[in-house]
PDB file of N, CA and C in Angstrom:
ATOM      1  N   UNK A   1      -3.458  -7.817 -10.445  1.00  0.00           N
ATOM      2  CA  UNK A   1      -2.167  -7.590  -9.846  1.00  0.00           C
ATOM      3  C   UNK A   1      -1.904  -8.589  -8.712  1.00  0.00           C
ATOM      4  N   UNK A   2      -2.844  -8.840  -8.112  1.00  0.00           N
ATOM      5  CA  UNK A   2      -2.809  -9.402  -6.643  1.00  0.00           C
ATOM      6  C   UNK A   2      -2.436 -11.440  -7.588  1.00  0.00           C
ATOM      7  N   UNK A   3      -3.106 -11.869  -8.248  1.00  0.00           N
ATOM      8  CA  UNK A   3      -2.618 -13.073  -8.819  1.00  0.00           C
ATOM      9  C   UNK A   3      -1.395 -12.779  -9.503  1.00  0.00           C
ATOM     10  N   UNK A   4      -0.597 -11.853  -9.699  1.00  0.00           N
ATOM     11  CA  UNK A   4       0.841 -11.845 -10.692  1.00  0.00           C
ATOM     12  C   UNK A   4       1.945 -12.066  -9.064  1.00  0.00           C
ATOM     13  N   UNK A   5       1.025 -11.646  -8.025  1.00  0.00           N
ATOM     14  CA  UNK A   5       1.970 -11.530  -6.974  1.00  0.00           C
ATOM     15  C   UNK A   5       2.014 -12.787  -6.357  1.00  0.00           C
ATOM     16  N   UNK A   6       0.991 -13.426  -6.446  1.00  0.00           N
ATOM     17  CA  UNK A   6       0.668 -15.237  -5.914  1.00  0.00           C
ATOM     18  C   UNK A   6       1.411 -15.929  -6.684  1.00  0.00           C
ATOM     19  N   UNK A   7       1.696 -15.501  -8.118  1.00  0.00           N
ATOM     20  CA  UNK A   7       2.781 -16.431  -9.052  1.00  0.00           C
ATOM     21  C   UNK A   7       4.266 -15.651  -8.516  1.00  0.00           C
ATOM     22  N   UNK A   8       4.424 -14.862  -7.827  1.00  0.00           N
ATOM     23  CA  UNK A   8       5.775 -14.272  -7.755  1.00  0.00           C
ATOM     24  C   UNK A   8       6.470 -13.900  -8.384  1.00  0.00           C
ATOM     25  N   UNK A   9       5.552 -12.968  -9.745  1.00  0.00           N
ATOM     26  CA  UNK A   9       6.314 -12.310 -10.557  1.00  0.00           C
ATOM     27  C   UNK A   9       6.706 -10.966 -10.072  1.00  0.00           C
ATOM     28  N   UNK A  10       6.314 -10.415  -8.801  1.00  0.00           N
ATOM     29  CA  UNK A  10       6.688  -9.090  -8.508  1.00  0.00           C
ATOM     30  C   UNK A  10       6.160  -9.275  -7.229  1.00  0.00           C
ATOM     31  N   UNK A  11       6.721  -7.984  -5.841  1.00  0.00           N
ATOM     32  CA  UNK A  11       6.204  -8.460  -4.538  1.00  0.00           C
ATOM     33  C   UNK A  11       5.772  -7.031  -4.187  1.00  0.00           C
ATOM     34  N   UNK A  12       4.361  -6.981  -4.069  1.00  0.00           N
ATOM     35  CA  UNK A  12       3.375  -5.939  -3.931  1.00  0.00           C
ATOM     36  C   UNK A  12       3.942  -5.472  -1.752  1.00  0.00           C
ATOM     37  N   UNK A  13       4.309  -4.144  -2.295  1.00  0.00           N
ATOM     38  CA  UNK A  13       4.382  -3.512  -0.862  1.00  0.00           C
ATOM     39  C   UNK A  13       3.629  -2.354  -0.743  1.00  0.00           C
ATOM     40  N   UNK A  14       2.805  -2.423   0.835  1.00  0.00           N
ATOM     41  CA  UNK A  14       1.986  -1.306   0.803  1.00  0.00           C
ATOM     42  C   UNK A  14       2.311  -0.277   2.294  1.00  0.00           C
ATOM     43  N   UNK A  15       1.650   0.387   2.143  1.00  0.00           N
ATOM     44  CA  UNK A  15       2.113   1.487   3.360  1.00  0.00           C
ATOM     45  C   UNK A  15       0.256   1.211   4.593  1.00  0.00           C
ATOM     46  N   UNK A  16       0.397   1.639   5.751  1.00  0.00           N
ATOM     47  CA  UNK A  16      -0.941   1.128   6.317  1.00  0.00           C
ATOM     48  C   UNK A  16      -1.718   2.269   5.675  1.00  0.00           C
ATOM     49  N   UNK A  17      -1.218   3.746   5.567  1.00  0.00           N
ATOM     50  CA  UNK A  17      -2.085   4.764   4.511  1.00  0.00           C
ATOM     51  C   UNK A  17      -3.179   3.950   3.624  1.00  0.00           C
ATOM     52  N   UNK A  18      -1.855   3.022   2.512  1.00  0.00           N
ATOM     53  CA  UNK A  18      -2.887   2.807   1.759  1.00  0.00           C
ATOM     54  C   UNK A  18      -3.883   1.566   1.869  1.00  0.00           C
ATOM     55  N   UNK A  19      -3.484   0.713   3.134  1.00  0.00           N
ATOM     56  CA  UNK A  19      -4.558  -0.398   3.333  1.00  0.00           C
ATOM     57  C   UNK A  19      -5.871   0.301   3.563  1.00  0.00           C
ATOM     58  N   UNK A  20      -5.392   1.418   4.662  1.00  0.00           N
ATOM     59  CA  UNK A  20      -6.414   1.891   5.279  1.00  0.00           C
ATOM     60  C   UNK A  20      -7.374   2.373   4.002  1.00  0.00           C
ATOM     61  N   UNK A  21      -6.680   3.293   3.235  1.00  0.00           N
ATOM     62  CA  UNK A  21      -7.973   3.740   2.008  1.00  0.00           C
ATOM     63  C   UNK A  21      -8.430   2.663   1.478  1.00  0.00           C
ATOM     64  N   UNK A  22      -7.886   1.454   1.317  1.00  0.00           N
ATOM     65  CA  UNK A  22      -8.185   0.425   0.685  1.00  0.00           C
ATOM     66  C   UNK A  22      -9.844  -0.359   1.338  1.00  0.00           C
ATOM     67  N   UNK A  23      -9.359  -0.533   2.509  1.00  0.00           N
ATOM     68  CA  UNK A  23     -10.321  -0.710   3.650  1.00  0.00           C
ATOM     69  C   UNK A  23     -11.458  -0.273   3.428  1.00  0.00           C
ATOM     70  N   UNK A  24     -11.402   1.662   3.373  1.00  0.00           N
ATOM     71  CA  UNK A  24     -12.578   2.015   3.348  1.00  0.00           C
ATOM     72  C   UNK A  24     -12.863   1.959   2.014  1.00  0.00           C
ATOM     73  N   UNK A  25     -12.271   2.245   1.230  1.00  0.00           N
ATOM     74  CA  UNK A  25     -13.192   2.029  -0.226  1.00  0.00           C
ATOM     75  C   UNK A  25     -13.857   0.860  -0.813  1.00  0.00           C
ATOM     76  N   UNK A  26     -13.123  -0.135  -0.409  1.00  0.00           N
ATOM     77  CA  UNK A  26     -13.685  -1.373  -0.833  1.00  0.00           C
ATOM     78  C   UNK A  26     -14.977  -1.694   0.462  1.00  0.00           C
ATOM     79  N   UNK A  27     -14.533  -1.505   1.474  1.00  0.00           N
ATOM     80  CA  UNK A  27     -15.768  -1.567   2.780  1.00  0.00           C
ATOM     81  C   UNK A  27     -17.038  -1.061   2.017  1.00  0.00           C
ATOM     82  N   UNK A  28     -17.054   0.440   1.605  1.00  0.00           N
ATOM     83  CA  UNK A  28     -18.452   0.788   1.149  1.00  0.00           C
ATOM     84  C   UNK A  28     -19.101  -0.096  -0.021  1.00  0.00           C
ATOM     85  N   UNK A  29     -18.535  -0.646  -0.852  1.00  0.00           N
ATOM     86  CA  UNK A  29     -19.125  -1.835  -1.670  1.00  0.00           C
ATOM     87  C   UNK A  29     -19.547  -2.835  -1.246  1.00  0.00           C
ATOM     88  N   UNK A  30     -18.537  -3.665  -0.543  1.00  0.00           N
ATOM     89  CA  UNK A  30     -18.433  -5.031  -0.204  1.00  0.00           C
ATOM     90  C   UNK A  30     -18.962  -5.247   1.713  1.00  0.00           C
ATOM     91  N   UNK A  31     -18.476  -4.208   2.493  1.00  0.00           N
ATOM     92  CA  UNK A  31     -18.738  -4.146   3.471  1.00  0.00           C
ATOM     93  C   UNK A  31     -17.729  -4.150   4.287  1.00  0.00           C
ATOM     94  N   UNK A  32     -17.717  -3.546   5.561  1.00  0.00           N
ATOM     95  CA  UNK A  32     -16.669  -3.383   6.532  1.00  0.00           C
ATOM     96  C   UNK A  32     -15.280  -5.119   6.498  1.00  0.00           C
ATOM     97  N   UNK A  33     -16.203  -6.237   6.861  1.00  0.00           N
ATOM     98  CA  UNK A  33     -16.129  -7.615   7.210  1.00  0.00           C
ATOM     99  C   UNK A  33     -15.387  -7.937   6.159  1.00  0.00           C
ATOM    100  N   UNK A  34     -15.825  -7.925   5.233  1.00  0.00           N
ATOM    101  CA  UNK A  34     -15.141  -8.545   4.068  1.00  0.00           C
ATOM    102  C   UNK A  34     -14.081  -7.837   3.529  1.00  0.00           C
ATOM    103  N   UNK A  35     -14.169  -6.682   3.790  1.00  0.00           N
ATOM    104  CA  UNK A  35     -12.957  -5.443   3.227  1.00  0.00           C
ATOM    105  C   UNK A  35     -11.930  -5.756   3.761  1.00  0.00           C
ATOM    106  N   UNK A  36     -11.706  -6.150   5.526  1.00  0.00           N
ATOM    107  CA  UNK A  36     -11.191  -6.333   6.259  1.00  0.00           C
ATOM    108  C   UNK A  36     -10.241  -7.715   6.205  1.00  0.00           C
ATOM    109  N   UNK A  37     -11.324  -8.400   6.077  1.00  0.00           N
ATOM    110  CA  UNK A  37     -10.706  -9.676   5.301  1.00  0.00           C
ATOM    111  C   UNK A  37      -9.664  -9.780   3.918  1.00  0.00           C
ATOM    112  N   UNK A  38     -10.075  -9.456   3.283  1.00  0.00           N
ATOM    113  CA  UNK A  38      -9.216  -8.549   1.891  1.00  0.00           C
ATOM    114  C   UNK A  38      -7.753  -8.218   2.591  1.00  0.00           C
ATOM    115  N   UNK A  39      -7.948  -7.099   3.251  1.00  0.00           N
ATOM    116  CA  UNK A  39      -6.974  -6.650   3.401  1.00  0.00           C
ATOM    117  C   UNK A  39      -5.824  -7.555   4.653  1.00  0.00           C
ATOM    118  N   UNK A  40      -6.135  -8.043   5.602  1.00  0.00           N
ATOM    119  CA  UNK A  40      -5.570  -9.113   6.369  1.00  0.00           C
ATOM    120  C   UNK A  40      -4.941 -10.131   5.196  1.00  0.00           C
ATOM    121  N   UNK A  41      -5.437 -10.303   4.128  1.00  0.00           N
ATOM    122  CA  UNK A  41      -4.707 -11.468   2.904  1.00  0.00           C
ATOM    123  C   UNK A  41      -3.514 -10.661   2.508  1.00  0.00           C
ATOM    124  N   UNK A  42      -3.927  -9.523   1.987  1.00  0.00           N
ATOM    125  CA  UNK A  42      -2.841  -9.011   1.101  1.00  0.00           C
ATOM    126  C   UNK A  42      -1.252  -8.360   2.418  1.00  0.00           C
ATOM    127  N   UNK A  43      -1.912  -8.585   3.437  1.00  0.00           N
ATOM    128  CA  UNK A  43      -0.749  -7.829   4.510  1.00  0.00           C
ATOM    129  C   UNK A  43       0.076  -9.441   5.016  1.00  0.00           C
ATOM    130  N   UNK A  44       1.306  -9.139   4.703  1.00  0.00           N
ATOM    131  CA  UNK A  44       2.529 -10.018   5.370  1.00  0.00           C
ATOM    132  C   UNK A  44       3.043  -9.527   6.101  1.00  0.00           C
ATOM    133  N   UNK A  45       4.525 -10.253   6.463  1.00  0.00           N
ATOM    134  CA  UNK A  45       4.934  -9.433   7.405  1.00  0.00           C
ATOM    135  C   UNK A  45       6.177  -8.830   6.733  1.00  0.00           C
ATOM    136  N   UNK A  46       6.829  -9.067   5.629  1.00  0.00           N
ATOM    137  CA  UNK A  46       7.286  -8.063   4.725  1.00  0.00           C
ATOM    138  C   UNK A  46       6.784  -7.132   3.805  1.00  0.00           C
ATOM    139  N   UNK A  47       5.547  -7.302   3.706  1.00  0.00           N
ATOM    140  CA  UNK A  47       4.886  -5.816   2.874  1.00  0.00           C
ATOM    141  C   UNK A  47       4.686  -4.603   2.925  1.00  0.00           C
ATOM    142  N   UNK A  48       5.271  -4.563   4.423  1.00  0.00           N
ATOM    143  CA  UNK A  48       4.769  -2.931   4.959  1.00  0.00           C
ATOM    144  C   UNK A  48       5.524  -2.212   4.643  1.00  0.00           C
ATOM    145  N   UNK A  49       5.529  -1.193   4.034  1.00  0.00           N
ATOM    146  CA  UNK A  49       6.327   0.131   4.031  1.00  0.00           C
ATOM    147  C   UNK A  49       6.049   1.053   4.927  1.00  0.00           C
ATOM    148  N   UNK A  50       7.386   1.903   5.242  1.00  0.00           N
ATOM    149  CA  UNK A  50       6.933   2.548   6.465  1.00  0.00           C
ATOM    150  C   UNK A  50       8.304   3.548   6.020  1.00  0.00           C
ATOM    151  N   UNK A  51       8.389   5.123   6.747  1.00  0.00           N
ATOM    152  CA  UNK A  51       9.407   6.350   6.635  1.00  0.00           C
ATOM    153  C   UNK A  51       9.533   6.767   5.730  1.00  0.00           C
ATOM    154  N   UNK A  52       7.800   6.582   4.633  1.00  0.00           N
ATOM    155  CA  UNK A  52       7.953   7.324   3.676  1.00  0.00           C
ATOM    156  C   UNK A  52       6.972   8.987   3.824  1.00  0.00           C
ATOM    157  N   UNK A  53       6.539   8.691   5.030  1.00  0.00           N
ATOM    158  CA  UNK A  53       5.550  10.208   5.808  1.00  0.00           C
ATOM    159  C   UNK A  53       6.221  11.588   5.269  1.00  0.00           C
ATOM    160  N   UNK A  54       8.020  11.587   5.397  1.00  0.00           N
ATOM    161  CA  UNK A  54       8.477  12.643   5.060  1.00  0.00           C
ATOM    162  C   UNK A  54       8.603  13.462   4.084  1.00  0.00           C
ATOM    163  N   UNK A  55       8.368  12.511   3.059  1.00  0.00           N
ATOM    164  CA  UNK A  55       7.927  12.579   1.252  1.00  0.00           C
ATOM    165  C   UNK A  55       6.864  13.120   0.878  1.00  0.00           C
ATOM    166  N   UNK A  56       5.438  13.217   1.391  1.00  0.00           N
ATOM    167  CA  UNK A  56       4.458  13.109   0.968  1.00  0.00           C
ATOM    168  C   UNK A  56       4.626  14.610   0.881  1.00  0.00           C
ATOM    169  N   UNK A  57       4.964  15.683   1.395  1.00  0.00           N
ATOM    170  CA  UNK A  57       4.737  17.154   0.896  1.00  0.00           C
ATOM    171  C   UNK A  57       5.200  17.574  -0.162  1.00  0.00           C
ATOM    172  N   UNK A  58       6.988  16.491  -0.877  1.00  0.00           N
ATOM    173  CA  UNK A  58       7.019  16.870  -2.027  1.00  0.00           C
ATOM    174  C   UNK A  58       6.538  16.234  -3.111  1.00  0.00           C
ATOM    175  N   UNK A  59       5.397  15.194  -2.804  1.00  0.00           N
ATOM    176  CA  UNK A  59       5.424  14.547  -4.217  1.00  0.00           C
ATOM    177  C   UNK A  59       4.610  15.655  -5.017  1.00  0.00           C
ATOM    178  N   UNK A  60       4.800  15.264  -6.437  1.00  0.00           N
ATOM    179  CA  UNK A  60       4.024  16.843  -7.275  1.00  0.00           C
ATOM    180  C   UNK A  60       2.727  15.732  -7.830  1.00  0.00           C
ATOM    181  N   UNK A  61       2.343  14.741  -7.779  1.00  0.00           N
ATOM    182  CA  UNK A  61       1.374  14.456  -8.270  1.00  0.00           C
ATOM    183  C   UNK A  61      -0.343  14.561  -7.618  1.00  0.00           C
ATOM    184  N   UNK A  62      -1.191  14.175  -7.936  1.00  0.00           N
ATOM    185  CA  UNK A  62      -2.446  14.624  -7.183  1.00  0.00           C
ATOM    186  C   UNK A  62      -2.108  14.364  -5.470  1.00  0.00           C
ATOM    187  N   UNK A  63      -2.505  15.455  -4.654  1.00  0.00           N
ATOM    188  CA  UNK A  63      -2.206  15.996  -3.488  1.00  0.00           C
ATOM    189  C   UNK A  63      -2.854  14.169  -3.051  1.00  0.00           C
ATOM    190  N   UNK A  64      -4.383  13.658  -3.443  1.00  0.00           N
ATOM    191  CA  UNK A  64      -4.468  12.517  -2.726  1.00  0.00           C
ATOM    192  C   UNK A  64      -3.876  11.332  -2.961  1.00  0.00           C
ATOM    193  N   UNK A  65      -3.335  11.499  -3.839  1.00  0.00           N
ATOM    194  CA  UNK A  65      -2.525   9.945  -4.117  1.00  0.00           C
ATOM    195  C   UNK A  65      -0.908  10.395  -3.991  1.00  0.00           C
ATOM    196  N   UNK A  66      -0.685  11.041  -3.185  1.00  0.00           N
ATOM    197  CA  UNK A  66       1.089  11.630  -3.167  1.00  0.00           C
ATOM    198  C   UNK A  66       1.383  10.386  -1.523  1.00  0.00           C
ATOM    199  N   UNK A  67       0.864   9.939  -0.825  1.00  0.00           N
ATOM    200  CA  UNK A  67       1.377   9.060  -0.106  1.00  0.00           C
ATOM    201  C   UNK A  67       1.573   7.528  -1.000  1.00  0.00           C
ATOM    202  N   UNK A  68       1.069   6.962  -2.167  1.00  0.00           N
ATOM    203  CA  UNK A  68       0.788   6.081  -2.848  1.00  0.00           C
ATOM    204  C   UNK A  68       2.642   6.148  -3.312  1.00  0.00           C
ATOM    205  N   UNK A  69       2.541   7.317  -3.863  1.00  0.00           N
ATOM    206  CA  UNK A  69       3.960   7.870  -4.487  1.00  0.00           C
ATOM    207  C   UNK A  69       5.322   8.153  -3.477  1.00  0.00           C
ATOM    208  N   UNK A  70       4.710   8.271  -2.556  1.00  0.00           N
ATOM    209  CA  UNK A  70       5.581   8.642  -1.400  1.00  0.00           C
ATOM    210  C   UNK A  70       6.545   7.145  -0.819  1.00  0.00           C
ATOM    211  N   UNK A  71       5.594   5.939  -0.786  1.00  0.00           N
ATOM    212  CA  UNK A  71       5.684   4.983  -0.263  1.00  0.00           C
ATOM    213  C   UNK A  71       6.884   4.090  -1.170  1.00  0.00           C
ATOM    214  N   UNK A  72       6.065   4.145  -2.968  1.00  0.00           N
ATOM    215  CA  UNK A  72       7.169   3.444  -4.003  1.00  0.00           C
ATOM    216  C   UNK A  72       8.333   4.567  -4.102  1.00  0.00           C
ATOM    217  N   UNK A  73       8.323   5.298  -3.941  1.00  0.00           N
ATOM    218  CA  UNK A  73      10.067   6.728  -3.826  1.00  0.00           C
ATOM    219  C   UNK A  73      10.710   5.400  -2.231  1.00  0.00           C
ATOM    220  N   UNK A  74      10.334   5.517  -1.575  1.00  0.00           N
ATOM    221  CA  UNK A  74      10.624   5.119  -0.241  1.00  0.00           C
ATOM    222  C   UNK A  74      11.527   3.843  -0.441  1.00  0.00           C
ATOM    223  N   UNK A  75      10.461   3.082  -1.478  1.00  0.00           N
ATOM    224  CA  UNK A  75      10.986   1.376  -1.238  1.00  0.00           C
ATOM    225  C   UNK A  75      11.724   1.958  -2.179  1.00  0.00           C
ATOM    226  N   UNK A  76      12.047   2.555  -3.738  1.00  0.00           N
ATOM    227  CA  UNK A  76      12.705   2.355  -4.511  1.00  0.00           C
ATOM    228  C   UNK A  76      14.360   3.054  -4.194  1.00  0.00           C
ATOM    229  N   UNK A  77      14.110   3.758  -3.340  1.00  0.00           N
ATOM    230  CA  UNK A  77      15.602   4.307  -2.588  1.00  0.00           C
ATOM    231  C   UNK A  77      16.125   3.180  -1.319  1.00  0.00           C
ATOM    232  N   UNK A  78      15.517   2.711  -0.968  1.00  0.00           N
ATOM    233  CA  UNK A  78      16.205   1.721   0.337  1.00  0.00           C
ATOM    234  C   UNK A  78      15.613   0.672   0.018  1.00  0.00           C
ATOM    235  N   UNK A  79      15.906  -0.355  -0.859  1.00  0.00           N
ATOM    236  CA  UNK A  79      15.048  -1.767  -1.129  1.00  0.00           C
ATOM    237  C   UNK A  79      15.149  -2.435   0.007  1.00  0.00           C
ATOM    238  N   UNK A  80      16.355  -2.282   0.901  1.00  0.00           N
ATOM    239  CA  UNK A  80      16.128  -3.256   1.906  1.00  0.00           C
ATOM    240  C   UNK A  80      15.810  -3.122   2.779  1.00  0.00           C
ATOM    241  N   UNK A  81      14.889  -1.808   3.500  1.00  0.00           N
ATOM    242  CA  UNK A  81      14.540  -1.176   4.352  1.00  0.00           C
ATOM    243  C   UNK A  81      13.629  -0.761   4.331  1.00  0.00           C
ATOM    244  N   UNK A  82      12.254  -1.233   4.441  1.00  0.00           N
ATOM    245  CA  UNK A  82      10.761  -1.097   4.185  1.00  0.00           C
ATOM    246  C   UNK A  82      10.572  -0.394   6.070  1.00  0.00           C
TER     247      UNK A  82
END
């Protein structure tokens, strides 16, 4: 996914929720340092999503991935307002 986004076939936006899980999950493999690193690449300064917090109680899909869902509801109602 991350090379379809370097060719600019689509522009990957994330919420800090999910860097942060990102962070730690990949940290326990790879390590804190390098996770960190990872994630500093994939963060711009248009990628962030943000005011999708209010969503997350109704999404109906698995309770831990309902901010994941919360975030694309968010961008896909206000594209121009991350």
């Amino acid at each position: 996914m991350l090379r379809l986004a370097e060719a600019e076939l689509y522009e990957p936006l994330w919420s800090t929720d999910i860097l942060d899980e990102l962070t730690r999950n990949v940290g326990e493999r790879i390590g804190a340092l390098k996770a960190k690193g990872i994630v500093e690449a994939m963060t711009g300064p248009d990628s962030l999503v943000s005011g999708h917090e209010a969503l997350i109680p109704a999404m109906a899909n698995d309770p831990k991935d309902r901010h994941v869902l919360a975030a694309a509801v968010r961008v896909r109602r206000l594209p121009s307002s991350r």
